[in-house]
C-alpha atoms as a PDB file:
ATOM      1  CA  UNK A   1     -43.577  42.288 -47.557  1.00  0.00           C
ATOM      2  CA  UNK A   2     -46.264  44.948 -47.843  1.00  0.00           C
ATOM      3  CA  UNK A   3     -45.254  48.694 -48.035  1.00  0.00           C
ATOM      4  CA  UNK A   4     -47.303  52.166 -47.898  1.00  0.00           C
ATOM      5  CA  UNK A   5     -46.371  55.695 -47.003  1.00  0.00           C
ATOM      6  CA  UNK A   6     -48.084  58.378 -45.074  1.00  0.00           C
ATOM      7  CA  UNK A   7     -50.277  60.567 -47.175  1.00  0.00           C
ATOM      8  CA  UNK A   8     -48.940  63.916 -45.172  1.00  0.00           C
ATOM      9  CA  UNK A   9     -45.381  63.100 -45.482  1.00  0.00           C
ATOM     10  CA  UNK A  10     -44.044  63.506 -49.303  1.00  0.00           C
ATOM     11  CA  UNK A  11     -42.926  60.083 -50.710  1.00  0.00           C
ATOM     12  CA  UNK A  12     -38.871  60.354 -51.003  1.00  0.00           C
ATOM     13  CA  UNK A  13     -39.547  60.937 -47.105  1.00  0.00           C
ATOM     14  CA  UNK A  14     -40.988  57.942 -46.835  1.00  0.00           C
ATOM     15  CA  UNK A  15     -38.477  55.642 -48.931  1.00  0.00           C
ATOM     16  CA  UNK A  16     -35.712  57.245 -47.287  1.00  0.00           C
ATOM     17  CA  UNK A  17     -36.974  56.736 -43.460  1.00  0.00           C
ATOM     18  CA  UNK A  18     -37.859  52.954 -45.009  1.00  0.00           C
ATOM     19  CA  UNK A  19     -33.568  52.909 -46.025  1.00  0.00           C
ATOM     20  CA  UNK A  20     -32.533  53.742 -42.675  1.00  0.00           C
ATOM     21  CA  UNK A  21     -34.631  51.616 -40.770  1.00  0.00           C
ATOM     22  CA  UNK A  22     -33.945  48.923 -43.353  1.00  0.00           C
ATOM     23  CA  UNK A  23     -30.591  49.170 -43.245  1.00  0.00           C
ATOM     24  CA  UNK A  24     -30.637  49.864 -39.160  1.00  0.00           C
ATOM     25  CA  UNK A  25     -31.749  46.392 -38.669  1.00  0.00           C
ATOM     26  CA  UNK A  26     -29.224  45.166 -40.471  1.00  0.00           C
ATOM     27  CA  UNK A  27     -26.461  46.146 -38.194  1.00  0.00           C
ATOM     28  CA  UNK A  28     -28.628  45.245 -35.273  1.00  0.00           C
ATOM     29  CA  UNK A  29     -28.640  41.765 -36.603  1.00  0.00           C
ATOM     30  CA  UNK A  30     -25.478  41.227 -37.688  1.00  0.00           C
ATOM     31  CA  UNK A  31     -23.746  42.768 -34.475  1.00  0.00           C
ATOM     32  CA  UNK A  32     -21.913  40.531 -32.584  1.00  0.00           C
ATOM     33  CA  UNK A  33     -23.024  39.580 -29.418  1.00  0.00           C
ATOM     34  CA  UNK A  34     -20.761  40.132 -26.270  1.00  0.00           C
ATOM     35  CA  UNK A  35     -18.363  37.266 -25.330  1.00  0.00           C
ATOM     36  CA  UNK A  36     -17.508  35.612 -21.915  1.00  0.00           C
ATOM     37  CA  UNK A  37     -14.062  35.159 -21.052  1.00  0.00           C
ATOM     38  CA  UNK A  38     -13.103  31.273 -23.123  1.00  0.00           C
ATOM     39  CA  UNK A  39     -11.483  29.688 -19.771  1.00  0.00           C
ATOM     40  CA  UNK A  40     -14.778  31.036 -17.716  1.00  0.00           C
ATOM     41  CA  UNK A  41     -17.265  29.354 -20.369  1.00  0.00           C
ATOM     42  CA  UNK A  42     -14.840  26.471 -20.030  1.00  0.00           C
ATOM     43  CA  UNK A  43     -14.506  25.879 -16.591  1.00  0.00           C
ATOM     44  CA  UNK A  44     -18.835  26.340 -16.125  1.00  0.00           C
ATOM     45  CA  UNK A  45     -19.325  23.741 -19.266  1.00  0.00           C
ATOM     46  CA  UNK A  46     -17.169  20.656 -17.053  1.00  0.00           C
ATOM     47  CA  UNK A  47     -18.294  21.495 -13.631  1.00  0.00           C
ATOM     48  CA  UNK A  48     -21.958  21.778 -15.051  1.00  0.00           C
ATOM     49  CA  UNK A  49     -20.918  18.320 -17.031  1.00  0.00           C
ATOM     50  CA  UNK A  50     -19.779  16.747 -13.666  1.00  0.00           C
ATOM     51  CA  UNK A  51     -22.407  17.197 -11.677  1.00  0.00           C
ATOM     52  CA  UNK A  52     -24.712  15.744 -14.165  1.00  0.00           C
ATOM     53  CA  UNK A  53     -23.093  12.616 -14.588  1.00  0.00           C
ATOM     54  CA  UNK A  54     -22.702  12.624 -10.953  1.00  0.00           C
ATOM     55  CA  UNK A  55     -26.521  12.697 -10.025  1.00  0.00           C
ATOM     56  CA  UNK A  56     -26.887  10.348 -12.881  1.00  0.00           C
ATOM     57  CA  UNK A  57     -24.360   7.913 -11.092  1.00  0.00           C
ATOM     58  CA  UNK A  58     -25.857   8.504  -7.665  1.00  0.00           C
ATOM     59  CA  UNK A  59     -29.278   7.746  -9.079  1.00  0.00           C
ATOM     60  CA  UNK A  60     -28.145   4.414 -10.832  1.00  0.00           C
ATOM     61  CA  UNK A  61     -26.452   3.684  -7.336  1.00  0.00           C
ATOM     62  CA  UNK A  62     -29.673   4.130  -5.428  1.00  0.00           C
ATOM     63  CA  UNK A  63     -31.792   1.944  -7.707  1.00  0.00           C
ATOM     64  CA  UNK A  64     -29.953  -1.080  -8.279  1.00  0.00           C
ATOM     65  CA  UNK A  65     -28.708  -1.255  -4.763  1.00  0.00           C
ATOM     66  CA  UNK A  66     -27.765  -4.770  -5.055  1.00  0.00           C
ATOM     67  CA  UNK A  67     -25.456  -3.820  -7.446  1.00  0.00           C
ATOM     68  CA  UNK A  68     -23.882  -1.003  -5.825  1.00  0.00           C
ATOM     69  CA  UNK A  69     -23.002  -3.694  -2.904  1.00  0.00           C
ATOM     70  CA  UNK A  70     -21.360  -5.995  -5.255  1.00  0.00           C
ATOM     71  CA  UNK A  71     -19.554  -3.373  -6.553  1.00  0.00           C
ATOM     72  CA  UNK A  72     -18.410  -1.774  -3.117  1.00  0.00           C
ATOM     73  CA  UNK A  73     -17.529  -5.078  -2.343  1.00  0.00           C
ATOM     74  CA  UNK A  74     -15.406  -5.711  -5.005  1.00  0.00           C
ATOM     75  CA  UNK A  75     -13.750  -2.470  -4.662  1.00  0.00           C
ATOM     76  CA  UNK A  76     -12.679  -2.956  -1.522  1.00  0.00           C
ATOM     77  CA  UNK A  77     -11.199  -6.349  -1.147  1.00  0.00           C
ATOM     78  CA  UNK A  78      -9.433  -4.738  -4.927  1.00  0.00           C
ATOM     79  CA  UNK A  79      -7.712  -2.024  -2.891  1.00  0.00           C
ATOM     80  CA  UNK A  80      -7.122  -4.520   0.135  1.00  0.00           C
ATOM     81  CA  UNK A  81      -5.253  -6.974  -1.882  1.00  0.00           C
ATOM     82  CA  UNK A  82      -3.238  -4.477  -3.629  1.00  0.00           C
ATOM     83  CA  UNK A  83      -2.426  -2.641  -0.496  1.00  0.00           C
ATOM     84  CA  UNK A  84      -0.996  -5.787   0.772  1.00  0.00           C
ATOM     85  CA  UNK A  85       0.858  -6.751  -2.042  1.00  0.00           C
ATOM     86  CA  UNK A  86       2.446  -3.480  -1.938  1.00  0.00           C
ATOM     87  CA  UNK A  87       3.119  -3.463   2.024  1.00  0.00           C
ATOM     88  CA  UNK A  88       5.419  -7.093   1.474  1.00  0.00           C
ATOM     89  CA  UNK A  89       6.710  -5.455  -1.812  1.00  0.00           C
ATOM     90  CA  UNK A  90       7.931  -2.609  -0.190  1.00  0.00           C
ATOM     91  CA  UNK A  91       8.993  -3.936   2.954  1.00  0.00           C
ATOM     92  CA  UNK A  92      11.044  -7.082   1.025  1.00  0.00           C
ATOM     93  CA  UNK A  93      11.911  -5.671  -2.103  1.00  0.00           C
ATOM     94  CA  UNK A  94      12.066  -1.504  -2.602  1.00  0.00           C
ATOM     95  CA  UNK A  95      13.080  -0.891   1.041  1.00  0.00           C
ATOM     96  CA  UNK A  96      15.557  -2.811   2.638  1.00  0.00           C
ATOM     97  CA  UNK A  97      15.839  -5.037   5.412  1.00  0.00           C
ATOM     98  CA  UNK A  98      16.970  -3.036   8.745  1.00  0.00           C
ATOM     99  CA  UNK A  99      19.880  -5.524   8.904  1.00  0.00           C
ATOM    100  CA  UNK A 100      23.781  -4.966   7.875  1.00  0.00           C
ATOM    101  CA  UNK A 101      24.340  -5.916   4.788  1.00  0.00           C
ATOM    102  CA  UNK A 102      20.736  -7.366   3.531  1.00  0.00           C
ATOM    103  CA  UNK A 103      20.990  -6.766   0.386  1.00  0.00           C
ATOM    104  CA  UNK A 104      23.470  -9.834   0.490  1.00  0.00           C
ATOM    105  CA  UNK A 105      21.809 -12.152   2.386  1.00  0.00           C
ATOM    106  CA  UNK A 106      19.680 -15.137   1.258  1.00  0.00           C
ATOM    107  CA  UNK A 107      17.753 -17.928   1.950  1.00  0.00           C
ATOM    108  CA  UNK A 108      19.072 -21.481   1.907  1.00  0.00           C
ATOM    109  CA  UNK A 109      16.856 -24.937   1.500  1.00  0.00           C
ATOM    110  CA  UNK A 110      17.214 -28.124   0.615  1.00  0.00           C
ATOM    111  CA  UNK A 111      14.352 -29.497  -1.823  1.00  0.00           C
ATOM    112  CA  UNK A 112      13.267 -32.918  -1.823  1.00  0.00           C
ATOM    113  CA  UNK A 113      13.839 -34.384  -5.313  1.00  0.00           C
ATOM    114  CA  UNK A 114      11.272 -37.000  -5.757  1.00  0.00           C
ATOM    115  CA  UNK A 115       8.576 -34.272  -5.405  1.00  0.00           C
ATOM    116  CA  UNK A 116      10.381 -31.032  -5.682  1.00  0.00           C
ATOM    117  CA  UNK A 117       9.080 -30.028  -2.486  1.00  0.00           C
ATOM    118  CA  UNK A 118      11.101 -27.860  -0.101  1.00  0.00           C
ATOM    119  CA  UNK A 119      12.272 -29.301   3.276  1.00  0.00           C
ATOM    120  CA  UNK A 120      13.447 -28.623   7.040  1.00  0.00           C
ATOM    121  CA  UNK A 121      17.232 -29.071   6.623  1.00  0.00           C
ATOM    122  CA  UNK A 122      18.584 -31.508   9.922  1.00  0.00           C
ATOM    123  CA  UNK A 123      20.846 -29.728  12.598  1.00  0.00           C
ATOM    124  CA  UNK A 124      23.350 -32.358  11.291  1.00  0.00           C
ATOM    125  CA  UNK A 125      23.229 -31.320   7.447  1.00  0.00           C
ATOM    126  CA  UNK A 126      23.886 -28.012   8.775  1.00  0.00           C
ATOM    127  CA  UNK A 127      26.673 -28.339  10.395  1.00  0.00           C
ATOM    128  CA  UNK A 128      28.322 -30.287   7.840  1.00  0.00           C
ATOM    129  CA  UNK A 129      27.143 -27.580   5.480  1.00  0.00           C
ATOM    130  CA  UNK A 130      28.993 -24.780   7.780  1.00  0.00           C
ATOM    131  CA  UNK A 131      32.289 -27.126   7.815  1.00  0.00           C
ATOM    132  CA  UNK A 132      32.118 -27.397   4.062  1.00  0.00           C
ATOM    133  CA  UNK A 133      31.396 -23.941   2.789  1.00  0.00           C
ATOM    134  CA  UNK A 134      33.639 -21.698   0.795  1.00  0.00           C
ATOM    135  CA  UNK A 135      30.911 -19.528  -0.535  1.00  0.00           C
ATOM    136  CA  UNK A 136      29.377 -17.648   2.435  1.00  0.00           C
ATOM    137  CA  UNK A 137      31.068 -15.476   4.892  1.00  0.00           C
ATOM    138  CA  UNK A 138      29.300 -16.975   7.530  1.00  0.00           C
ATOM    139  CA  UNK A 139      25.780 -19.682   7.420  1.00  0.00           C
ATOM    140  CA  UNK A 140      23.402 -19.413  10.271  1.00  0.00           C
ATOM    141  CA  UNK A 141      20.292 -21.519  11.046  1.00  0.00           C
ATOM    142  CA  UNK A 142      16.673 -20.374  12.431  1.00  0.00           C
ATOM    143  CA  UNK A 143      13.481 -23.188  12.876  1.00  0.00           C
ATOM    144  CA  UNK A 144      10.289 -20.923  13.641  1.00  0.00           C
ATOM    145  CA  UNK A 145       7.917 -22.941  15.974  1.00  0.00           C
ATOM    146  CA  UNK A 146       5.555 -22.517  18.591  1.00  0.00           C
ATOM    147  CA  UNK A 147       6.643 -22.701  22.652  1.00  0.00           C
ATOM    148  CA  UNK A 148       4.387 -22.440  25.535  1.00  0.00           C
ATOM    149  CA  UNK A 149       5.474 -19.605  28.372  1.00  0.00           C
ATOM    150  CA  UNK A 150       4.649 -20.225  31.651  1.00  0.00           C
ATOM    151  CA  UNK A 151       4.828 -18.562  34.962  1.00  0.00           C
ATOM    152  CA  UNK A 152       3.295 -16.795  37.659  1.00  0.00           C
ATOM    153  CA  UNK A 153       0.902 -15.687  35.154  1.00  0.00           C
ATOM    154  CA  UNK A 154      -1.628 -17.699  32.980  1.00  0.00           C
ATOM    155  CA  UNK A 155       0.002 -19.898  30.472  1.00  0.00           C
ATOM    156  CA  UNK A 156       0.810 -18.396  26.954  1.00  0.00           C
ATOM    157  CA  UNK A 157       1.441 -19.907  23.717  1.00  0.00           C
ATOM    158  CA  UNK A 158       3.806 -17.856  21.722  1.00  0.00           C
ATOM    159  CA  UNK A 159       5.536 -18.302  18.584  1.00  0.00           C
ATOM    160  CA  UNK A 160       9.484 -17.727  18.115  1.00  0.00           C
ATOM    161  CA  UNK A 161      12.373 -19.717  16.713  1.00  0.00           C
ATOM    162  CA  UNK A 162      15.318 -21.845  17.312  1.00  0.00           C
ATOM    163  CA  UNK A 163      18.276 -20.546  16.006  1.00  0.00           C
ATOM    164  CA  UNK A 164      22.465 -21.162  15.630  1.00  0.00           C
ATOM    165  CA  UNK A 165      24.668 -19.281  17.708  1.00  0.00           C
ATOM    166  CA  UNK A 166      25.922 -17.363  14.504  1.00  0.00           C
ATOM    167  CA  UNK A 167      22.219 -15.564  13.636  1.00  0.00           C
ATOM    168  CA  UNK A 168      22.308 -12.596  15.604  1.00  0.00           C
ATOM    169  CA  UNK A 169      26.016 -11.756  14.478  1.00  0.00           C
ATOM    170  CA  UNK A 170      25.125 -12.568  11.262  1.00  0.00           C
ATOM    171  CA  UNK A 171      22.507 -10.066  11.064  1.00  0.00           C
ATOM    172  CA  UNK A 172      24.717  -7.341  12.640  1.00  0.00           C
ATOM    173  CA  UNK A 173      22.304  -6.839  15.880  1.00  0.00           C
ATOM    174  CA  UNK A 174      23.006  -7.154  19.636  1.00  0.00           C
ATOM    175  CA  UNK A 175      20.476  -7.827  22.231  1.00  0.00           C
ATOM    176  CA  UNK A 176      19.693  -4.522  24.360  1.00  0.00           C
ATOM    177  CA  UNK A 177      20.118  -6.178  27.827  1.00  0.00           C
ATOM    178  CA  UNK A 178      22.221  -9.380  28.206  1.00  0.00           C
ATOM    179  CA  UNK A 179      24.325 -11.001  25.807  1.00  0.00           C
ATOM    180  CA  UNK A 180      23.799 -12.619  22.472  1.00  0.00           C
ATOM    181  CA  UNK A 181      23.933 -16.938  21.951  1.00  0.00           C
ATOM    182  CA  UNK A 182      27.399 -18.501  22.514  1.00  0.00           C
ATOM    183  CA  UNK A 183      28.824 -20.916  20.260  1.00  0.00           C
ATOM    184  CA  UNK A 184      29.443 -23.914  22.972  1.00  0.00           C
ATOM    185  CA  UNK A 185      25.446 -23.303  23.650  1.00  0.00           C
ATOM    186  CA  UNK A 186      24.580 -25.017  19.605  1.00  0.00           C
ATOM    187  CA  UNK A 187      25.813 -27.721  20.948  1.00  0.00           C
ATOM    188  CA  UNK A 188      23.223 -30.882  22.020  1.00  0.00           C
ATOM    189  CA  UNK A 189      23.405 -30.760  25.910  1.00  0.00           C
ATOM    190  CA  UNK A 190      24.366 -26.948  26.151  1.00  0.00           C
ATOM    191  CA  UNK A 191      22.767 -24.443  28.160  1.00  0.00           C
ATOM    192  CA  UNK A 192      18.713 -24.067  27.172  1.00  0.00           C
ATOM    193  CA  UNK A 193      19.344 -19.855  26.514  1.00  0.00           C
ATOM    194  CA  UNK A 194      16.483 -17.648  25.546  1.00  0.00           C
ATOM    195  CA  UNK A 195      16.704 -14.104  24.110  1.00  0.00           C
ATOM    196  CA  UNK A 196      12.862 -12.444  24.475  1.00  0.00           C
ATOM    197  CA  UNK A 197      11.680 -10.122  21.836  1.00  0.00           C
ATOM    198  CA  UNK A 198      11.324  -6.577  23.312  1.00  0.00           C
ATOM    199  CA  UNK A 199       7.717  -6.649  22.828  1.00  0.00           C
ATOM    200  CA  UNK A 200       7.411  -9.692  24.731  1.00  0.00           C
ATOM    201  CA  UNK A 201       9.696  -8.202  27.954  1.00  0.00           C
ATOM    202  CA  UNK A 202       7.393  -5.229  27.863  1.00  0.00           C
ATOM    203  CA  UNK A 203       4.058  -6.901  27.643  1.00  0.00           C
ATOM    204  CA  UNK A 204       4.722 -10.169  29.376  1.00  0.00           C
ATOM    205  CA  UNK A 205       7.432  -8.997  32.010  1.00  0.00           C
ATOM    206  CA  UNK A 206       6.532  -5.937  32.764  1.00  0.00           C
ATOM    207  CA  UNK A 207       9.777  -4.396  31.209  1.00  0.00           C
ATOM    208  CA  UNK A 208      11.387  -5.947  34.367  1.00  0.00           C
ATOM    209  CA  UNK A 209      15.537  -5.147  34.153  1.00  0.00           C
ATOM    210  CA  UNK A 210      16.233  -8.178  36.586  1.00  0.00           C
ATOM    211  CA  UNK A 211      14.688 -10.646  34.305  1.00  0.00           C
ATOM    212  CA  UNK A 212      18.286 -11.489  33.191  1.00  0.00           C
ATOM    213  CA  UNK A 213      19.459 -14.846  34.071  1.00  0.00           C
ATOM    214  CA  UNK A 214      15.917 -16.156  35.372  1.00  0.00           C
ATOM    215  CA  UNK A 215      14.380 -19.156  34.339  1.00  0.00           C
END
Protein backbone atom coordinates (compact mmCIF):
# COMPACT_ATOMS: atom_id res chain seq x y z
CA UNK A 1 0.00 0.00 0.00
CA UNK A 2 1.41 3.31 -1.19
CA UNK A 3 0.91 6.51 0.96
CA UNK A 4 1.60 10.43 0.37
CA UNK A 5 0.19 13.58 1.88
CA UNK A 6 -0.81 16.87 0.46
CA UNK A 7 1.98 19.37 0.37
CA UNK A 8 -0.58 22.34 1.63
CA UNK A 9 -1.98 20.43 4.42
CA UNK A 10 0.70 19.94 7.44
CA UNK A 11 1.56 16.20 7.89
CA UNK A 12 -0.14 15.15 11.44
CA UNK A 13 -3.26 16.37 9.25
CA UNK A 14 -2.66 14.03 6.95
CA UNK A 15 -1.91 10.83 9.23
CA UNK A 16 -4.76 11.67 11.25
CA UNK A 17 -7.48 12.04 8.26
CA UNK A 18 -5.51 8.57 7.01
CA UNK A 19 -6.68 7.07 10.99
CA UNK A 20 -10.15 7.92 10.54
CA UNK A 21 -10.71 6.80 7.23
CA UNK A 22 -8.64 3.74 8.11
CA UNK A 23 -10.36 2.94 10.89
CA UNK A 24 -13.95 4.09 9.17
CA UNK A 25 -13.67 1.22 6.88
CA UNK A 26 -13.25 -0.93 9.39
CA UNK A 27 -16.62 -0.60 10.91
CA UNK A 28 -18.09 -0.43 7.46
CA UNK A 29 -16.75 -3.87 6.93
CA UNK A 30 -17.29 -5.49 9.85
CA UNK A 31 -21.01 -4.20 10.27
CA UNK A 32 -23.44 -6.66 10.15
CA UNK A 33 -25.63 -6.83 7.44
CA UNK A 34 -29.50 -6.65 8.00
CA UNK A 35 -31.33 -9.99 8.58
CA UNK A 36 -34.65 -11.41 7.13
CA UNK A 37 -37.04 -12.81 9.40
CA UNK A 38 -35.50 -17.02 9.88
CA UNK A 39 -39.13 -18.62 9.11
CA UNK A 40 -39.41 -16.08 5.89
CA UNK A 41 -35.81 -17.20 4.54
CA UNK A 42 -37.13 -20.64 5.42
CA UNK A 43 -40.27 -20.89 3.88
CA UNK A 44 -38.62 -19.05 0.27
CA UNK A 45 -35.51 -21.72 0.48
CA UNK A 46 -38.33 -25.04 0.19
CA UNK A 47 -40.82 -23.49 -2.06
CA UNK A 48 -37.83 -22.25 -4.30
CA UNK A 49 -36.43 -26.07 -3.66
CA UNK A 50 -39.84 -27.51 -4.82
CA UNK A 51 -40.34 -26.03 -7.76
CA UNK A 52 -36.98 -26.97 -8.96
CA UNK A 53 -37.24 -30.48 -8.47
CA UNK A 54 -40.61 -30.16 -9.85
CA UNK A 55 -39.59 -28.79 -13.39
CA UNK A 56 -36.79 -31.23 -13.13
CA UNK A 57 -39.45 -34.10 -12.70
CA UNK A 58 -41.76 -32.67 -15.34
CA UNK A 59 -38.84 -32.49 -17.73
CA UNK A 60 -37.69 -36.19 -17.08
CA UNK A 61 -41.52 -36.99 -17.57
CA UNK A 62 -41.67 -35.34 -20.96
CA UNK A 63 -38.55 -37.01 -22.35
CA UNK A 64 -38.78 -40.50 -21.57
CA UNK A 65 -42.45 -40.64 -22.26
CA UNK A 66 -42.47 -44.28 -22.51
CA UNK A 67 -41.53 -44.39 -19.18
CA UNK A 68 -43.85 -42.03 -17.72
CA UNK A 69 -46.70 -44.50 -19.26
CA UNK A 70 -45.31 -47.46 -17.57
CA UNK A 71 -45.18 -45.70 -14.62
CA UNK A 72 -48.81 -44.15 -14.76
CA UNK A 73 -49.75 -47.45 -15.49
CA UNK A 74 -48.41 -49.02 -12.72
CA UNK A 75 -49.67 -46.44 -10.45
CA UNK A 76 -52.91 -46.86 -11.20
CA UNK A 77 -53.78 -50.48 -11.29
CA UNK A 78 -51.40 -49.96 -7.54
CA UNK A 79 -54.14 -47.70 -6.19
CA UNK A 80 -56.95 -49.88 -7.95
CA UNK A 81 -55.96 -53.01 -6.28
CA UNK A 82 -55.53 -51.50 -2.98
CA UNK A 83 -58.75 -49.65 -3.18
CA UNK A 84 -60.39 -52.91 -3.64
CA UNK A 85 -58.77 -54.73 -1.12
CA UNK A 86 -59.79 -52.13 1.21
CA UNK A 87 -63.58 -51.86 -0.09
CA UNK A 88 -64.03 -56.06 0.85
CA UNK A 89 -61.85 -55.31 3.99
CA UNK A 90 -64.00 -52.82 5.17
CA UNK A 91 -67.20 -54.03 4.13
CA UNK A 92 -66.34 -57.86 5.67
CA UNK A 93 -64.09 -57.17 8.32
CA UNK A 94 -63.93 -53.35 10.05
CA UNK A 95 -67.64 -52.66 9.38
CA UNK A 96 -70.13 -55.06 10.03
CA UNK A 97 -72.59 -56.91 8.22
CA UNK A 98 -76.15 -54.99 8.25
CA UNK A 99 -77.56 -58.22 9.73
CA UNK A 100 -78.57 -59.04 13.60
CA UNK A 101 -76.08 -60.47 15.19
CA UNK A 102 -73.18 -60.86 12.35
CA UNK A 103 -70.58 -60.75 14.23
CA UNK A 104 -71.71 -64.40 15.20
CA UNK A 105 -72.45 -65.84 12.18
CA UNK A 106 -70.30 -68.13 9.98
CA UNK A 107 -69.84 -70.07 7.16
CA UNK A 108 -70.26 -73.84 7.08
CA UNK A 109 -68.66 -76.45 4.32
CA UNK A 110 -67.90 -79.67 3.97
CA UNK A 111 -64.32 -80.36 2.32
CA UNK A 112 -63.63 -83.25 0.30
CA UNK A 113 -60.78 -85.22 1.92
CA UNK A 114 -59.02 -86.94 -0.84
CA UNK A 115 -58.17 -83.48 -2.31
CA UNK A 116 -58.96 -81.02 0.37
CA UNK A 117 -61.18 -79.29 -1.86
CA UNK A 118 -64.35 -77.60 -0.61
CA UNK A 119 -67.80 -78.92 -1.71
CA UNK A 120 -71.69 -78.21 -2.29
CA UNK A 121 -73.12 -79.86 0.86
CA UNK A 122 -76.54 -82.19 -0.38
CA UNK A 123 -80.06 -80.90 0.80
CA UNK A 124 -79.99 -84.32 2.60
CA UNK A 125 -76.62 -83.76 4.64
CA UNK A 126 -78.26 -80.69 5.65
CA UNK A 127 -81.00 -81.67 7.07
CA UNK A 128 -79.46 -84.33 8.97
CA UNK A 129 -76.96 -81.69 10.01
CA UNK A 130 -80.00 -79.35 11.37
CA UNK A 131 -81.50 -82.59 13.28
CA UNK A 132 -78.12 -83.24 14.81
CA UNK A 133 -76.83 -79.90 15.95
CA UNK A 134 -76.28 -78.72 19.47
CA UNK A 135 -73.91 -75.98 18.57
CA UNK A 136 -75.86 -73.38 16.55
CA UNK A 137 -78.94 -71.57 17.50
CA UNK A 138 -80.32 -72.12 14.32
CA UNK A 139 -78.40 -73.59 10.59
CA UNK A 140 -79.76 -72.25 7.39
CA UNK A 141 -78.84 -73.18 3.79
CA UNK A 142 -78.37 -70.80 0.55
CA UNK A 143 -77.08 -72.41 -3.20
CA UNK A 144 -76.33 -69.19 -5.43
CA UNK A 145 -77.13 -70.07 -9.13
CA UNK A 146 -78.31 -68.62 -12.15
CA UNK A 147 -82.38 -68.66 -13.23
CA UNK A 148 -83.83 -67.37 -16.34
CA UNK A 149 -86.98 -64.70 -15.84
CA UNK A 150 -89.42 -64.64 -18.26
CA UNK A 151 -92.49 -62.74 -19.12
CA UNK A 152 -94.20 -60.27 -21.05
CA UNK A 153 -90.91 -58.78 -21.48
CA UNK A 154 -87.69 -60.14 -23.19
CA UNK A 155 -86.17 -63.02 -21.41
CA UNK A 156 -83.55 -62.27 -18.60
CA UNK A 157 -80.95 -64.27 -17.07
CA UNK A 158 -80.44 -63.32 -13.52
CA UNK A 159 -78.50 -64.65 -10.77
CA UNK A 160 -80.02 -65.39 -7.13
CA UNK A 161 -80.08 -68.34 -4.76
CA UNK A 162 -81.92 -71.19 -3.33
CA UNK A 163 -82.26 -71.04 0.13
CA UNK A 164 -83.92 -72.98 3.54
CA UNK A 165 -86.89 -71.65 4.99
CA UNK A 166 -84.78 -70.61 8.15
CA UNK A 167 -82.33 -67.86 6.12
CA UNK A 168 -84.24 -64.86 6.25
CA UNK A 169 -85.08 -65.36 10.09
CA UNK A 170 -81.80 -66.22 10.60
CA UNK A 171 -80.49 -63.07 9.37
CA UNK A 172 -83.07 -61.01 11.35
CA UNK A 173 -84.77 -59.40 8.02
CA UNK A 174 -88.38 -59.47 6.73
CA UNK A 175 -89.40 -59.01 3.21
CA UNK A 176 -91.05 -55.40 2.67
CA UNK A 177 -94.21 -56.68 0.84
CA UNK A 178 -95.39 -60.31 1.33
CA UNK A 179 -94.22 -62.78 3.64
CA UNK A 180 -90.97 -64.53 4.24
CA UNK A 181 -90.36 -68.71 3.17
CA UNK A 182 -92.45 -71.20 5.23
CA UNK A 183 -91.04 -74.19 6.66
CA UNK A 184 -93.56 -76.89 4.90
CA UNK A 185 -92.26 -74.98 1.51
CA UNK A 186 -88.22 -76.80 2.13
CA UNK A 187 -89.85 -79.58 1.62
CA UNK A 188 -89.39 -81.62 -2.05
CA UNK A 189 -92.89 -81.11 -3.68
CA UNK A 190 -93.75 -77.78 -1.75
CA UNK A 191 -94.87 -74.69 -3.17
CA UNK A 192 -92.07 -73.18 -5.91
CA UNK A 193 -92.01 -69.49 -3.69
CA UNK A 194 -89.89 -66.63 -4.85
CA UNK A 195 -88.92 -63.52 -2.83
CA UNK A 196 -87.47 -60.72 -5.60
CA UNK A 197 -84.71 -58.47 -4.56
CA UNK A 198 -86.01 -54.84 -4.38
CA UNK A 199 -83.85 -53.84 -7.13
CA UNK A 200 -85.21 -56.39 -9.28
CA UNK A 201 -89.21 -55.32 -8.42
CA UNK A 202 -88.17 -51.81 -9.29
CA UNK A 203 -86.29 -52.37 -12.47
CA UNK A 204 -87.96 -55.45 -13.82
CA UNK A 205 -91.63 -54.88 -12.44
CA UNK A 206 -92.01 -51.63 -12.52
CA UNK A 207 -92.29 -51.37 -8.63
CA UNK A 208 -95.75 -52.96 -9.30
CA UNK A 209 -97.60 -53.53 -5.54
CA UNK A 210 -99.91 -56.32 -7.11
CA UNK A 211 -97.05 -58.43 -8.12
CA UNK A 212 -97.76 -60.48 -4.93
CA UNK A 213 -98.93 -63.91 -5.49
CA UNK A 214 -98.30 -63.88 -9.43
CA UNK A 215 -96.50 -66.35 -11.20
Amino acid sequence: MTAGYRQDCPPHEIVGSANVSHVDSQLNANRLPSREPRGSRLRISVVGTFLQDLRYALRILVKGRGFTAVAVLALGLGIGANTAIFSLINAFLLRPMPYRDSERLVWVQQNILKSGAAGAVAYPDFVEWKRQNHVFAELAAIQFDQFNVTGPEEAERILGARVSAGFFPLLGVSPMRGRALLPEEDSPGGNRVVILSQGLWQRRFGSKPDILGQA
